[in-house]
N, C-alpha and C. Protein backbone atom coordinates (compact mmCIF):
# COMPACT_ATOMS: atom_id res chain seq x y z
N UNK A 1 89.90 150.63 7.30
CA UNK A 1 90.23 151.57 8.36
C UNK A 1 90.24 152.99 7.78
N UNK A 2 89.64 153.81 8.68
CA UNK A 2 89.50 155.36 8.21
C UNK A 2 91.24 155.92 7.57
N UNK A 3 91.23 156.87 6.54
CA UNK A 3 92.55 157.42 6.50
C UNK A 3 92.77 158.14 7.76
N UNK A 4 91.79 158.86 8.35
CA UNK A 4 92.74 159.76 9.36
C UNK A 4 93.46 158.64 10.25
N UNK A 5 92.79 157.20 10.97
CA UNK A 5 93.46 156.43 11.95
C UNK A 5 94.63 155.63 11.10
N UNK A 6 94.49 155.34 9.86
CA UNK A 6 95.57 155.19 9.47
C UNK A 6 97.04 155.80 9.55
N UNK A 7 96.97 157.17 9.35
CA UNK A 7 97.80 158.19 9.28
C UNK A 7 98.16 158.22 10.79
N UNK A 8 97.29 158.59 12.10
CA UNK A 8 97.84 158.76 12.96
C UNK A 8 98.49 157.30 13.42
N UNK A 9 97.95 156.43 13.20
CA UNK A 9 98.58 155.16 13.66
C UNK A 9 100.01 154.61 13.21
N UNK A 10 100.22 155.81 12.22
CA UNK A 10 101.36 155.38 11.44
C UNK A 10 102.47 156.02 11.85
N UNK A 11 102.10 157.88 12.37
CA UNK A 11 102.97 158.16 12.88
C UNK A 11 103.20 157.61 14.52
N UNK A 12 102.25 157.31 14.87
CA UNK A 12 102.76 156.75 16.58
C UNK A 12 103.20 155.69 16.46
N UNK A 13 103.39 154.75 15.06
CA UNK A 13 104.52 153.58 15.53
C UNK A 13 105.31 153.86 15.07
N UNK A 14 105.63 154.31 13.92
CA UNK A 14 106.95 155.40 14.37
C UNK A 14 107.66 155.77 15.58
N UNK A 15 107.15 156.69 15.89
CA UNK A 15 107.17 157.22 17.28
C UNK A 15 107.73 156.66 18.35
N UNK A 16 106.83 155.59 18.24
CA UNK A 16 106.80 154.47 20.16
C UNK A 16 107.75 153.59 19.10
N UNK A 17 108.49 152.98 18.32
CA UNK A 17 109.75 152.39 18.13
C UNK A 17 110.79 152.95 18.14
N UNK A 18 110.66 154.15 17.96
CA UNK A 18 112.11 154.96 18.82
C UNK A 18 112.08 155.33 20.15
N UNK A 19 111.29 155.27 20.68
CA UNK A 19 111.03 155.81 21.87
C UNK A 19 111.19 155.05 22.55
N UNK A 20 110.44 153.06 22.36
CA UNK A 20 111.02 152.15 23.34
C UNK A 20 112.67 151.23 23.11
N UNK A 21 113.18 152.46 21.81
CA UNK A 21 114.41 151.53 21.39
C UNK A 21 115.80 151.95 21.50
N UNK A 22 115.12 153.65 21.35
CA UNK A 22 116.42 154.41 21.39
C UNK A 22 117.64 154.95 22.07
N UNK A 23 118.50 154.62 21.77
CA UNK A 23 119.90 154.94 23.07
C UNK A 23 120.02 156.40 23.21
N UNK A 24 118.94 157.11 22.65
CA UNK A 24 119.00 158.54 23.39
C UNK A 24 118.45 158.56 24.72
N UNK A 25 117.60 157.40 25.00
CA UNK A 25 116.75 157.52 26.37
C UNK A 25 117.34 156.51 27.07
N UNK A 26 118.26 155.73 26.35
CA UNK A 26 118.96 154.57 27.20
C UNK A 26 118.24 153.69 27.19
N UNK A 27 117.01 153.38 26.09
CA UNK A 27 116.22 152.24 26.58
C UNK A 27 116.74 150.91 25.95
N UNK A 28 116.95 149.86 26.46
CA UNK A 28 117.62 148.34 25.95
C UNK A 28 116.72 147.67 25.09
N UNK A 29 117.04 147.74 23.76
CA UNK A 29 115.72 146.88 22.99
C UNK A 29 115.71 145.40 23.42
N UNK A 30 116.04 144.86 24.23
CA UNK A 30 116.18 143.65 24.77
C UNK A 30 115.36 143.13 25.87
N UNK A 31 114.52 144.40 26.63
CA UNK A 31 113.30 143.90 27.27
C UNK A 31 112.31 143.06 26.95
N UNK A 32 112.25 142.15 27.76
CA UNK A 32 111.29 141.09 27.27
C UNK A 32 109.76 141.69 27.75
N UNK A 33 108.74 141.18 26.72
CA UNK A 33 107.08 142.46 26.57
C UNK A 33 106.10 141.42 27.82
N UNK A 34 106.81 140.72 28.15
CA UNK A 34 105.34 139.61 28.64
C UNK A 34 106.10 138.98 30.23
N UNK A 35 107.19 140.26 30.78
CA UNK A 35 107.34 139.63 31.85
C UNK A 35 106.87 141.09 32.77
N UNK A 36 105.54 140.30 33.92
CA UNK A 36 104.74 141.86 33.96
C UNK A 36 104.78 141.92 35.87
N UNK A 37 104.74 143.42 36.06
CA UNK A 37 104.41 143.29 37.33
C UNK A 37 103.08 142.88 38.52
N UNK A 38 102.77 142.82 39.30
CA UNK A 38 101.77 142.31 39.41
C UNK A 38 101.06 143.22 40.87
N UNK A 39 101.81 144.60 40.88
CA UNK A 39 102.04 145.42 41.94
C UNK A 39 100.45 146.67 41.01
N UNK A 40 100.30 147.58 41.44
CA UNK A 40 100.16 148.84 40.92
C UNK A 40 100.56 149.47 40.00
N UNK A 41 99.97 149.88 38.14
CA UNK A 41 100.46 149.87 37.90
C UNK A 41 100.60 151.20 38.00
N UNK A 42 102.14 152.13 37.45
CA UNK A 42 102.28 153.26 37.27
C UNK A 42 101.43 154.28 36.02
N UNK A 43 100.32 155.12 36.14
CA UNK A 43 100.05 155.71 35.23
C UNK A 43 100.32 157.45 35.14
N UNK A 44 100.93 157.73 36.59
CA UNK A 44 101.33 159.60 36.58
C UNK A 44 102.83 159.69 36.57
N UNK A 45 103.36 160.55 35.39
CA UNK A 45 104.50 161.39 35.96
C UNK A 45 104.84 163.20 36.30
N UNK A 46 105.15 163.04 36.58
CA UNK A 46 105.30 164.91 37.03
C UNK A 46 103.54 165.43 36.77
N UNK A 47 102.92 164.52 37.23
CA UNK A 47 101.51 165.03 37.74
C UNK A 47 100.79 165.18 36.54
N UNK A 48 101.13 164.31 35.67
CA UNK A 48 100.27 164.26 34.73
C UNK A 48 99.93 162.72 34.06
N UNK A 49 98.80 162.16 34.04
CA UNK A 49 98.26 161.04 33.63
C UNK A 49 98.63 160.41 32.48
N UNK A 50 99.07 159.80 32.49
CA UNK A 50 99.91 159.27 30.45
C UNK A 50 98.43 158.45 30.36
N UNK A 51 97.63 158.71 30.32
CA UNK A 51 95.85 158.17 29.54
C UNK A 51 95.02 159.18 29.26
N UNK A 52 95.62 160.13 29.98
CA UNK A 52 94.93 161.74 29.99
C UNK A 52 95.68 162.59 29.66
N UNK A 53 96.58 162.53 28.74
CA UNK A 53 97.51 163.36 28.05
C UNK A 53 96.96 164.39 27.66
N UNK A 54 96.83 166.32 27.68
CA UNK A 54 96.36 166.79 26.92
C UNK A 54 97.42 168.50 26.92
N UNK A 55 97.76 168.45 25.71
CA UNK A 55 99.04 169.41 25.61
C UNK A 55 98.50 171.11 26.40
N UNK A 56 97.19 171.25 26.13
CA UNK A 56 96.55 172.66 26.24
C UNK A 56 96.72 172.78 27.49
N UNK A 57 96.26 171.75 28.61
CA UNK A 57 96.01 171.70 29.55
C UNK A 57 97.25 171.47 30.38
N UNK A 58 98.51 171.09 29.58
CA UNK A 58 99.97 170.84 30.28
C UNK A 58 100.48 172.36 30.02
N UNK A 59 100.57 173.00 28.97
CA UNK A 59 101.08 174.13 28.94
C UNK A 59 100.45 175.55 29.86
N UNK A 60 99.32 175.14 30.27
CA UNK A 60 98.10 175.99 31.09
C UNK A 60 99.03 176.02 32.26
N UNK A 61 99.76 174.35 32.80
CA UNK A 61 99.93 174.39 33.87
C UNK A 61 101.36 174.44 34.46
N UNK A 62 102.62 174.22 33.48
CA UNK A 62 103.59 174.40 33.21
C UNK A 62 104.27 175.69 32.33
N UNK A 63 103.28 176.12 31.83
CA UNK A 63 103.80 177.17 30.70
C UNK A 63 104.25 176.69 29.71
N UNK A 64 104.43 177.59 28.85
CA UNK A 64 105.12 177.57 27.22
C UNK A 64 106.42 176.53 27.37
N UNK A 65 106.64 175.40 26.56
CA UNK A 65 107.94 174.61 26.56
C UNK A 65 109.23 175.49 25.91
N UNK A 66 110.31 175.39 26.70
CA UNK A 66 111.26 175.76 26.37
C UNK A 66 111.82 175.86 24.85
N UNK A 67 111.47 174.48 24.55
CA UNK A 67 111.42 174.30 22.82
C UNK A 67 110.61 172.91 22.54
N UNK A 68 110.73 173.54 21.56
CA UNK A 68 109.85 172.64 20.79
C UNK A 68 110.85 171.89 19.39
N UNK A 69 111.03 170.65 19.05
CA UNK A 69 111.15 169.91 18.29
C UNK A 69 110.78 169.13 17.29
N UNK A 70 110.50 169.39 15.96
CA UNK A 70 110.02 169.28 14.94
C UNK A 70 110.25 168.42 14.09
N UNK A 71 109.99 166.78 13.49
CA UNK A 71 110.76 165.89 12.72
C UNK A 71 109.02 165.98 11.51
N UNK A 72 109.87 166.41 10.52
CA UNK A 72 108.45 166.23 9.38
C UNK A 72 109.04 165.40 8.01
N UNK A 73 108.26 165.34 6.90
CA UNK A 73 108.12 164.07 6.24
C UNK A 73 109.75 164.66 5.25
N UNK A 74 110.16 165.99 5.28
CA UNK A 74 111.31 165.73 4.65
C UNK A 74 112.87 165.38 5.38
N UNK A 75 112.47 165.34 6.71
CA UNK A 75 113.86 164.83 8.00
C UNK A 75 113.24 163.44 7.65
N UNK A 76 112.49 162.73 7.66
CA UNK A 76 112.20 161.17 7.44
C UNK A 76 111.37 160.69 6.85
N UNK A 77 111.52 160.19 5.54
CA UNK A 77 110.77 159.42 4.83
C UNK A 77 110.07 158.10 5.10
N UNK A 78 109.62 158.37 6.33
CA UNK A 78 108.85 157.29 6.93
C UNK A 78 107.29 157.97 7.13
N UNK A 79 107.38 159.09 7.03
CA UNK A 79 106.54 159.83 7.41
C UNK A 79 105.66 160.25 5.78
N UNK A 80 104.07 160.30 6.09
CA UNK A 80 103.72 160.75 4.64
C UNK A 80 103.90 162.23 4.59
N UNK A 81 103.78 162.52 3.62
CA UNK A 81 103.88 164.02 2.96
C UNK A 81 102.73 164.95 3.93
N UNK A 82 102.90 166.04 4.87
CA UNK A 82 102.46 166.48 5.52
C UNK A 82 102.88 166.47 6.83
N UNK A 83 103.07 165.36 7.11
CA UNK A 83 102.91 164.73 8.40
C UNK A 83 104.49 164.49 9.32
N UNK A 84 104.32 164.12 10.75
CA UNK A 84 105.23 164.59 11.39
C UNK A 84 105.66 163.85 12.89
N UNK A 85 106.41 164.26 13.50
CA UNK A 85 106.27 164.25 14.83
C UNK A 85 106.34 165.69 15.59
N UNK A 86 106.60 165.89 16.89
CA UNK A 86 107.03 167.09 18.01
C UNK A 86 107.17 166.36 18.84
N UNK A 87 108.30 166.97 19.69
CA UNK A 87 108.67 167.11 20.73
C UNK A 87 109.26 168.03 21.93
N UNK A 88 108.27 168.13 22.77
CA UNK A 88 107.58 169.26 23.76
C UNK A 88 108.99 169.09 24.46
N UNK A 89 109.69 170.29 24.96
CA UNK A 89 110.64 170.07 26.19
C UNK A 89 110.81 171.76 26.87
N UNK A 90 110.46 170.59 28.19
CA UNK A 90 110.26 172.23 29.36
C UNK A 90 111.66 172.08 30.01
N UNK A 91 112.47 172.59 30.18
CA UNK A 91 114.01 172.54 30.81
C UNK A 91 113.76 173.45 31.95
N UNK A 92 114.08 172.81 33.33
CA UNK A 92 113.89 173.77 34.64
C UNK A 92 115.50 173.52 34.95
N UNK A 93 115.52 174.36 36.33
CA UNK A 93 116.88 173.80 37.30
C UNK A 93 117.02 172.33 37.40
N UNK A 94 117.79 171.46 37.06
CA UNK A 94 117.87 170.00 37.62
C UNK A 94 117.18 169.46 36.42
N UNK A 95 116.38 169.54 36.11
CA UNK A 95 115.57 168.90 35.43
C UNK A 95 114.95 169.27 33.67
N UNK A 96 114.35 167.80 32.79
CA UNK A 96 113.84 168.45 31.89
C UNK A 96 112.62 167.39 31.96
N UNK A 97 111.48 167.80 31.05
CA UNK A 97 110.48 167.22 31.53
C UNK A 97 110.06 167.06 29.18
N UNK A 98 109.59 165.74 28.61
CA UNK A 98 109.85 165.94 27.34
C UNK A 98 108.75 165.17 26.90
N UNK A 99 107.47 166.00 26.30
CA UNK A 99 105.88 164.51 26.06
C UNK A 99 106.35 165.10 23.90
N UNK A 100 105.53 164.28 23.92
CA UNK A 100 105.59 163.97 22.47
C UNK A 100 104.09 164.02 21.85
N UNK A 101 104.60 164.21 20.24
CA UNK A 101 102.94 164.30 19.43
C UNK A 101 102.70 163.89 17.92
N UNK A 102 102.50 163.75 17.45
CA UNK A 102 102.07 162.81 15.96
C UNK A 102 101.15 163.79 15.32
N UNK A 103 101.53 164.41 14.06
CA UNK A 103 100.50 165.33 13.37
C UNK A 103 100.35 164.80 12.22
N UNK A 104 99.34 165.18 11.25
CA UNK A 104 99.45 164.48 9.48
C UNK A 104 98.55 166.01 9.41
N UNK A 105 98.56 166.39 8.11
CA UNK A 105 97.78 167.29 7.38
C UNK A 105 96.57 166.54 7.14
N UNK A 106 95.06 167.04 6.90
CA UNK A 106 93.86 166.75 6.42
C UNK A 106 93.98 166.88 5.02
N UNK A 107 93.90 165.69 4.07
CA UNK A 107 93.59 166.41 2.38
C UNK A 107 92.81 167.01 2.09
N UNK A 108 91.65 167.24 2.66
CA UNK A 108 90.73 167.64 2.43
C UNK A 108 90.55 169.23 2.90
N UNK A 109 90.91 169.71 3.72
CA UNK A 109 90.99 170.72 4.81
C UNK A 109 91.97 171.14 4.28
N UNK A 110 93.84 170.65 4.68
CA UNK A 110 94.56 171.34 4.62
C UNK A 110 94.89 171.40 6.24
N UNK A 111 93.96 171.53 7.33
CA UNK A 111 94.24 171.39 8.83
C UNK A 111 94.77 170.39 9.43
N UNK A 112 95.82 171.01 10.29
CA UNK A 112 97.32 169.83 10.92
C UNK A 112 96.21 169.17 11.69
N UNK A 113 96.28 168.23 12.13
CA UNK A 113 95.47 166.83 13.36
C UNK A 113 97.15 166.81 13.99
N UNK A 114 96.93 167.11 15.44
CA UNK A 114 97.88 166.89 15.96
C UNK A 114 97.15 166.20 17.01
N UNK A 115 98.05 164.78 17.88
CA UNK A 115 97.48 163.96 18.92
C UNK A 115 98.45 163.52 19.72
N UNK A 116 98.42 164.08 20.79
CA UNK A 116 99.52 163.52 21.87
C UNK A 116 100.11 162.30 22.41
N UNK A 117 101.17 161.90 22.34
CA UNK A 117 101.74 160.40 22.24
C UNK A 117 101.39 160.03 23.81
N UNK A 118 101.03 158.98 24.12
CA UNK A 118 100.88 158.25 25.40
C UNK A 118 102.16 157.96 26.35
N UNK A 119 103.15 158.95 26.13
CA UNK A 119 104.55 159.25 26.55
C UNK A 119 105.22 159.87 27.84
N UNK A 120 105.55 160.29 28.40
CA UNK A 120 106.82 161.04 28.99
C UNK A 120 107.83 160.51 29.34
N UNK A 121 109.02 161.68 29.23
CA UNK A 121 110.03 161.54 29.90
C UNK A 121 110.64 162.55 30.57
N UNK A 122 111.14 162.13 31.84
CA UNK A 122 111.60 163.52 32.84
C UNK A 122 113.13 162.77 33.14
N UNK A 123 114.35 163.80 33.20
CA UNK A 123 115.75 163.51 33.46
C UNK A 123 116.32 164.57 34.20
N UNK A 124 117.24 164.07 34.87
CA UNK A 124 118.30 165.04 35.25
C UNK A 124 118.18 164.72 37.14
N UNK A 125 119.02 165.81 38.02
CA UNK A 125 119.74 164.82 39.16
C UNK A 125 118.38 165.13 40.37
N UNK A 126 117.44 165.95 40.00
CA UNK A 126 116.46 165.97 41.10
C UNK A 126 115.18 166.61 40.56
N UNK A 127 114.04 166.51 41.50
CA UNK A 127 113.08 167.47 40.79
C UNK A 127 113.24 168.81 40.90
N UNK A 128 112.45 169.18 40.13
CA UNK A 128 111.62 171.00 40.69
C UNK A 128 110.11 170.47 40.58
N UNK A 129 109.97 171.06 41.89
CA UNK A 129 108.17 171.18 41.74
C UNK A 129 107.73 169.81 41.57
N UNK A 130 106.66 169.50 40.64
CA UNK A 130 105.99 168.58 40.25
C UNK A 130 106.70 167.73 39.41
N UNK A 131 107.86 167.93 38.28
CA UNK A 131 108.30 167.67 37.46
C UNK A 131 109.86 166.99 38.49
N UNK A 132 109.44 165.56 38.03
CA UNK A 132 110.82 164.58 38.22
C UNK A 132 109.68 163.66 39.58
N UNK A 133 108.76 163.55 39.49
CA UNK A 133 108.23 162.71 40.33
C UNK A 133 107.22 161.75 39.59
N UNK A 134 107.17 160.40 40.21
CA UNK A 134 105.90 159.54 39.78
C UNK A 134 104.84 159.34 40.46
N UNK A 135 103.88 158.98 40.07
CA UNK A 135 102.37 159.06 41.39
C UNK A 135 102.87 157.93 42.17
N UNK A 136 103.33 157.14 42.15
CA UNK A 136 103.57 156.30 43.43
C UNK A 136 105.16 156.83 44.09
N UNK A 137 105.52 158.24 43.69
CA UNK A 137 106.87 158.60 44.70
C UNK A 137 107.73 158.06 44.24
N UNK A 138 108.20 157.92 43.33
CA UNK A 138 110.09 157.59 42.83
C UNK A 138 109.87 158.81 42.30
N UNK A 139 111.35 159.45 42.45
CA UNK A 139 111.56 160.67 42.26
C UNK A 139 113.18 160.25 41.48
N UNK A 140 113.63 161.23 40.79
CA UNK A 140 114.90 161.38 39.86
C UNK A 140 115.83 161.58 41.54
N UNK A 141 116.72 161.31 41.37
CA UNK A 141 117.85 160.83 42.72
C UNK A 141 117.78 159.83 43.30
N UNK A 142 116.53 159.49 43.33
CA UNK A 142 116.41 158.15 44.43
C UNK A 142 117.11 156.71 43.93
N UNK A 143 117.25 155.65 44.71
CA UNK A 143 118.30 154.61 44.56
C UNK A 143 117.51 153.44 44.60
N UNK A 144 118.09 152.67 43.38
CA UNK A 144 117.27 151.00 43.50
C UNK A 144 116.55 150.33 43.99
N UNK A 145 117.38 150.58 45.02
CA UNK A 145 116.02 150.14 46.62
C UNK A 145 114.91 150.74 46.58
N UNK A 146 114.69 152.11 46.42
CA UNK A 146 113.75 152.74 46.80
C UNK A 146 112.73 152.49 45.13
N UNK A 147 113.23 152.11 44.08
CA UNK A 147 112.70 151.56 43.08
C UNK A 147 112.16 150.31 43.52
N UNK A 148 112.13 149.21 44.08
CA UNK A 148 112.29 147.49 44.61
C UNK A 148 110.87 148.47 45.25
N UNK A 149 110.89 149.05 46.19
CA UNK A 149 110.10 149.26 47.58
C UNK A 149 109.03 149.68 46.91
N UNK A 150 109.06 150.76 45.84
CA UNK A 150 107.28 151.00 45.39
C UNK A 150 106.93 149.94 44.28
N UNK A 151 107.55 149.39 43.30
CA UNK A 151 107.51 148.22 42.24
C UNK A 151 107.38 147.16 42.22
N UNK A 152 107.67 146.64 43.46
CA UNK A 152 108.16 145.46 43.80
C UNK A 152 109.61 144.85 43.04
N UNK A 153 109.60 143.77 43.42
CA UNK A 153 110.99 142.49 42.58
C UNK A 153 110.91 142.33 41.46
N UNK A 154 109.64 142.16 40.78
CA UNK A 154 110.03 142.02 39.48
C UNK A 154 110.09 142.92 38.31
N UNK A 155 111.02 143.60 38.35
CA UNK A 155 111.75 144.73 37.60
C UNK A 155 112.90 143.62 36.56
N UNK A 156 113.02 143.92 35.19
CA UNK A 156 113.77 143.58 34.47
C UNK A 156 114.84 144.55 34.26
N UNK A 157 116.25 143.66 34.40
CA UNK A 157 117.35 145.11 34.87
C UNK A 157 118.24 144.30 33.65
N UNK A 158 119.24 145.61 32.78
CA UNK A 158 120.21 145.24 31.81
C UNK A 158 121.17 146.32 32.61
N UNK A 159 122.24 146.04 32.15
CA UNK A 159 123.72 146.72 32.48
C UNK A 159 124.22 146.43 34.14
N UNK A 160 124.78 147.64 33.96
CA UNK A 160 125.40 147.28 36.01
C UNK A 160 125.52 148.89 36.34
N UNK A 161 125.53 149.14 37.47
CA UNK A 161 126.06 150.29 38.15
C UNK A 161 127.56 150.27 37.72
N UNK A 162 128.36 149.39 37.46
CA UNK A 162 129.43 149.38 37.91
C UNK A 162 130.07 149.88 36.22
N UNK A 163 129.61 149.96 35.19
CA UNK A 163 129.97 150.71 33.84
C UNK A 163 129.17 151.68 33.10
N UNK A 164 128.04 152.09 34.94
CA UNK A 164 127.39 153.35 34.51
C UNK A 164 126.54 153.02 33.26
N UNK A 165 125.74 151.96 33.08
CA UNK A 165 124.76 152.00 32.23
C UNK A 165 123.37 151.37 32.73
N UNK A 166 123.00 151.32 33.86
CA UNK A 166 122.21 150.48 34.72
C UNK A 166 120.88 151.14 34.35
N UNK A 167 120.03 150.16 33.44
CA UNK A 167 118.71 150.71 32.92
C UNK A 167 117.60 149.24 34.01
N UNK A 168 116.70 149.81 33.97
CA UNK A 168 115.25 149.10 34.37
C UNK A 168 114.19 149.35 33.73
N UNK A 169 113.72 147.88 33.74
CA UNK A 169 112.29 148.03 33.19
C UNK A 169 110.83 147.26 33.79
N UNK A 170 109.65 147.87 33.77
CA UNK A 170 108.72 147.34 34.69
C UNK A 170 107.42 147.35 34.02
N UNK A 171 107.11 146.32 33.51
CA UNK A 171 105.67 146.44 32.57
C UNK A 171 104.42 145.71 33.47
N UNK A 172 103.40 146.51 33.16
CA UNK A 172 102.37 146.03 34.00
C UNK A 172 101.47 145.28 32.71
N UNK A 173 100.61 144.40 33.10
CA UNK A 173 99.37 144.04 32.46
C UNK A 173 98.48 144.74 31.76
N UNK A 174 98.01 146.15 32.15
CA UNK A 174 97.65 147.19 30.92
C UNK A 174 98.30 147.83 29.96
N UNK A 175 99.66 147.24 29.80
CA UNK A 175 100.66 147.42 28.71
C UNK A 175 101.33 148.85 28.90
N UNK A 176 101.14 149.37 30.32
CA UNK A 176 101.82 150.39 30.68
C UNK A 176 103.47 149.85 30.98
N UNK A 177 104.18 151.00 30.80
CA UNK A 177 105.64 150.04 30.61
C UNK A 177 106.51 151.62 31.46
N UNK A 178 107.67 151.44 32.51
CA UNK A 178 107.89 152.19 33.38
C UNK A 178 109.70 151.88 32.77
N UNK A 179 110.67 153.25 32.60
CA UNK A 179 111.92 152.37 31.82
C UNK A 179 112.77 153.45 33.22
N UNK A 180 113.43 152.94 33.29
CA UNK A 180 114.80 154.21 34.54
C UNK A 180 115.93 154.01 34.73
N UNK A 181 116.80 154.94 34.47
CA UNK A 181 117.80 155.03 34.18
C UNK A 181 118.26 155.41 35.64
N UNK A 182 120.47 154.85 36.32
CA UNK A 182 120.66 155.26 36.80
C UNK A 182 121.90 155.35 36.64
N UNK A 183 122.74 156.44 37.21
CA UNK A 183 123.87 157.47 36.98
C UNK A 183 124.84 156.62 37.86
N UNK A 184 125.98 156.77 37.90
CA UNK A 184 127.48 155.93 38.35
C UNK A 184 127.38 156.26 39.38
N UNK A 185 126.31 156.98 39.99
CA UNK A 185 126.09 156.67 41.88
C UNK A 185 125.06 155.63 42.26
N UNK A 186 124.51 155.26 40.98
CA UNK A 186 123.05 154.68 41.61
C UNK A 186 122.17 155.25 41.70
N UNK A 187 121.91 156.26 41.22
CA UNK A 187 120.71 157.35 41.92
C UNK A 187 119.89 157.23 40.46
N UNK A 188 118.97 157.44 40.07
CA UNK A 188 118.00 157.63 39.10
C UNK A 188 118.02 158.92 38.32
N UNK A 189 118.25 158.81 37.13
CA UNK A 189 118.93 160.54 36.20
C UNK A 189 117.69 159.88 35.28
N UNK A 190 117.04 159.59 34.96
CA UNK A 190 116.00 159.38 34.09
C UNK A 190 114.91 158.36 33.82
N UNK A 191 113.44 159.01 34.06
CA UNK A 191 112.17 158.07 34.25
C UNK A 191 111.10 158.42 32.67
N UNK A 192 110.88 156.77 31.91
CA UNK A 192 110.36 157.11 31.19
C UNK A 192 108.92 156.37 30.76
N UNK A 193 107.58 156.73 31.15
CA UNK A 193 106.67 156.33 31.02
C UNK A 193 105.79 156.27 29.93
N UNK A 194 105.29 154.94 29.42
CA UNK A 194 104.67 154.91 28.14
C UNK A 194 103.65 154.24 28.40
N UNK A 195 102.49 154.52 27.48
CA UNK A 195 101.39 153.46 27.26
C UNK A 195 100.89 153.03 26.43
N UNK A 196 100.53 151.60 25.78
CA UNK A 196 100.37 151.13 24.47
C UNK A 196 98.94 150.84 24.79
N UNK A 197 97.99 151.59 23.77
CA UNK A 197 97.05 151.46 23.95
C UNK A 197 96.20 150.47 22.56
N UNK A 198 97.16 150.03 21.94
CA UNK A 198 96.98 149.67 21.12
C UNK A 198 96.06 148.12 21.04
């Protein structure tokens, strides 16, 4: 295998194991990978394609991210010498909207390779604009039901409403995987879309 796909392949599993594991996003490492929906699957959030990820063309249309977040090979020695992650975050009213990216240095060059993770995540109690919506219409506020109604039934659910930790999860057959979080009303405070293209 080429070094460059090595390198990037190394930082995106990195990456996508914190991302489908971590209790910063609330996600339950306890989802089972092979129980799938059989509905539509989800591939847009806040109007942007997680297969057609492209940062130039998100910042064109959103503007400059609020900040930017930086993990390189001396925050984690998982990472080779050069090399890295980012993480993009646009913070509006209500909302934050947060894609991700995998860089390594060229030995040869010296030039960063940066490649956008097959990611998002959007949080908080409603949208603005484009940002806090999915192409099939679940929006950040909306309630279980209205999750059931575009997804169908078979959604894999951990926690309860009732100790405020009520996560969902909805994997389709193209290994697209849909995770959502909801707040001690029931309402949806966080949607997080990934794709394993692996």
């Amino acid at each position: 295998m080429p070094k460059i796909n090595f390198e990037l392949n190394k930082i995106i599993f990195i990456f996508l194991t914190f991302f489908m594991s971590s209790t910063a996003f609330g996600i339950g490492p306890d989802f089972a990978d092979d129980v799938y929906s059989e509905g539509k699957a989800e591939h847009v959030v806040c109007g942007i394609d997680i297969y057609r990820i492209n940062l130039t063309k998100i910042i064109e249309t959103f503007g400059k991210p609020t900040k930017v977040k930086i993990e390189t090979d001396k925050d984690d020695k998982q990472y080779d010498p050069g090399s890295g992650s980012k993480e993009y975050i646009w913070s509006l009213p209500h909302v934050e909207m947060h894609l991700y990216s995998g860089y390594y240095t060229d030995t040869k060059t010296g030039k960063i390779i940066e490649t956008a993770e097959n990611a998002i995540a959007v949080l908080g109690s409603k949208p603005n604009g484009k940002i806090g919506f999915t192409g099939q219409g679940l929006a950040l506020g909306d309630s279980f039901s209205k999750v059931e109604n575009i997804y169908g039934k078979l959604i894999q659910v951990r926690g309860s409403q009732k100790t405020g930790d009520l996560h969902l999860q909805v994997t389709w057959h193209d290994s697209t995987y849909l995770s959502i979080d909801f707040d001690a009303d029931g309402r949806v405070k966080s949607i997080r879309l990934f794709a394993d293209e692996g």
